[in-house]
C-alpha atoms as a PDB file:
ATOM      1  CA  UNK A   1     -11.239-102.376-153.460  1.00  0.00           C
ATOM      2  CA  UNK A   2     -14.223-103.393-151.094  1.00  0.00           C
ATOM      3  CA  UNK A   3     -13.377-107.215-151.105  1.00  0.00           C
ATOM      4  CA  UNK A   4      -9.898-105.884-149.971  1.00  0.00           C
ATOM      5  CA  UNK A   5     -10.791-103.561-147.373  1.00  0.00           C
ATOM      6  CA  UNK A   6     -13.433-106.193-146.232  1.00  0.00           C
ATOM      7  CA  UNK A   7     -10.362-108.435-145.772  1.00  0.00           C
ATOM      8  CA  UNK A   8      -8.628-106.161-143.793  1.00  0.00           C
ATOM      9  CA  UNK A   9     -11.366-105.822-141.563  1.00  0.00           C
ATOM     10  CA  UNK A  10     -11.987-109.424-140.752  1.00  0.00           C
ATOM     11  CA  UNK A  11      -8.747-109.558-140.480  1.00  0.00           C
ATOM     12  CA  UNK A  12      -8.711-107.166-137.864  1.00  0.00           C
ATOM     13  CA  UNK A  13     -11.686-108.583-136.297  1.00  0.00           C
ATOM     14  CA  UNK A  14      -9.961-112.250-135.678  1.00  0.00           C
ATOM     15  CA  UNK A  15      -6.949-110.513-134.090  1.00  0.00           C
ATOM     16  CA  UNK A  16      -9.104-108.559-131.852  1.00  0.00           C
ATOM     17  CA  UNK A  17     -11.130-111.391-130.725  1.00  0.00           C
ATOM     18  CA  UNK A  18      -8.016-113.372-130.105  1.00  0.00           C
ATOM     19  CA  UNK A  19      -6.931-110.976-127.980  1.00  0.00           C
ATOM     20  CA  UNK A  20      -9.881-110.745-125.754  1.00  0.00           C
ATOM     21  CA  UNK A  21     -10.118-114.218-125.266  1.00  0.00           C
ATOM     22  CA  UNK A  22      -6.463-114.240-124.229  1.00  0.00           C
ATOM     23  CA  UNK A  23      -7.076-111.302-121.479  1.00  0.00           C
ATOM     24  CA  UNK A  24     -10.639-113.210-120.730  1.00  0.00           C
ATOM     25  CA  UNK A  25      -8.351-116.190-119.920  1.00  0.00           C
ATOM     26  CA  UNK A  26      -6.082-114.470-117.444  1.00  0.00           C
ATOM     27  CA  UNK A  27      -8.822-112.904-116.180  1.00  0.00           C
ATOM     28  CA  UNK A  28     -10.253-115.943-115.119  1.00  0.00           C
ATOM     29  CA  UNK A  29      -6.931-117.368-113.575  1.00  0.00           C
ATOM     30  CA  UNK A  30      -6.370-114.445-111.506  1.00  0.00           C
ATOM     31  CA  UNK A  31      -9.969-114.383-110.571  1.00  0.00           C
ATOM     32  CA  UNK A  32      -9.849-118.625-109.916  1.00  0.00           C
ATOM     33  CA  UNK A  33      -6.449-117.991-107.895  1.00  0.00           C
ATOM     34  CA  UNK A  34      -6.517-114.410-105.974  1.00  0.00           C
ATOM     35  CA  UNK A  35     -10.240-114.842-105.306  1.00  0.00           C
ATOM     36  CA  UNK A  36     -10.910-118.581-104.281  1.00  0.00           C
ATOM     37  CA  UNK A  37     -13.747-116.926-102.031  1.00  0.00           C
ATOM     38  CA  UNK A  38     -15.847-116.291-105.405  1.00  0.00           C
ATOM     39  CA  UNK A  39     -18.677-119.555-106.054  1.00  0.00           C
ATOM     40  CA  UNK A  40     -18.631-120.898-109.435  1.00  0.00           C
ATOM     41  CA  UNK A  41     -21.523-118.644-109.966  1.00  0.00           C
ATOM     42  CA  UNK A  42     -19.701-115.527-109.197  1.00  0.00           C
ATOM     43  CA  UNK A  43     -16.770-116.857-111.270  1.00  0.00           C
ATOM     44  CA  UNK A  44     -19.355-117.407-114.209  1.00  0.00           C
ATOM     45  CA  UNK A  45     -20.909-114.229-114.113  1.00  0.00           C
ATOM     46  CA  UNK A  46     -18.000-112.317-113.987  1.00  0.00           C
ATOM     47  CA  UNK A  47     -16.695-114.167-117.414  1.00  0.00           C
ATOM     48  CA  UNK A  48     -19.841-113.180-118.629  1.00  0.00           C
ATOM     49  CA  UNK A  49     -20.031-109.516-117.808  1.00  0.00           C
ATOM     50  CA  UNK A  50     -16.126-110.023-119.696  1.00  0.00           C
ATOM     51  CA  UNK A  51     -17.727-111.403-122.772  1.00  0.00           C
ATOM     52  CA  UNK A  52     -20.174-109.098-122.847  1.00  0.00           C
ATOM     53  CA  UNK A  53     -17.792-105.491-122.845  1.00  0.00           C
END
């Protein structure tokens, strides 16, 4: 019962991940394209503050 629910739950957890790396991507093109005023470091710390919600 717990090894199954377990399952489910990393299950879960890869799926979610997925998905934010997906949005975290598009993020980062519309960010790169829309704001081309941003420095690399601006671009990097707004990925981070991303991977960090």
């Amino acid at each position: 019962m717990f090894k199954n629910n377990y399952i489910k739950i990393k299950y879960y957890e890869e799926i979610t991940d997925d998905i934010k790396d997906k949005l975290i991507d598009i993020s980062e093109d519309s960010v790169k394209n829309s704001h081309d005023f941003l420095s690399n470091f601006d671009r990097e710390k707004i990925k981070n503050d991303l991977l960090n919600s």
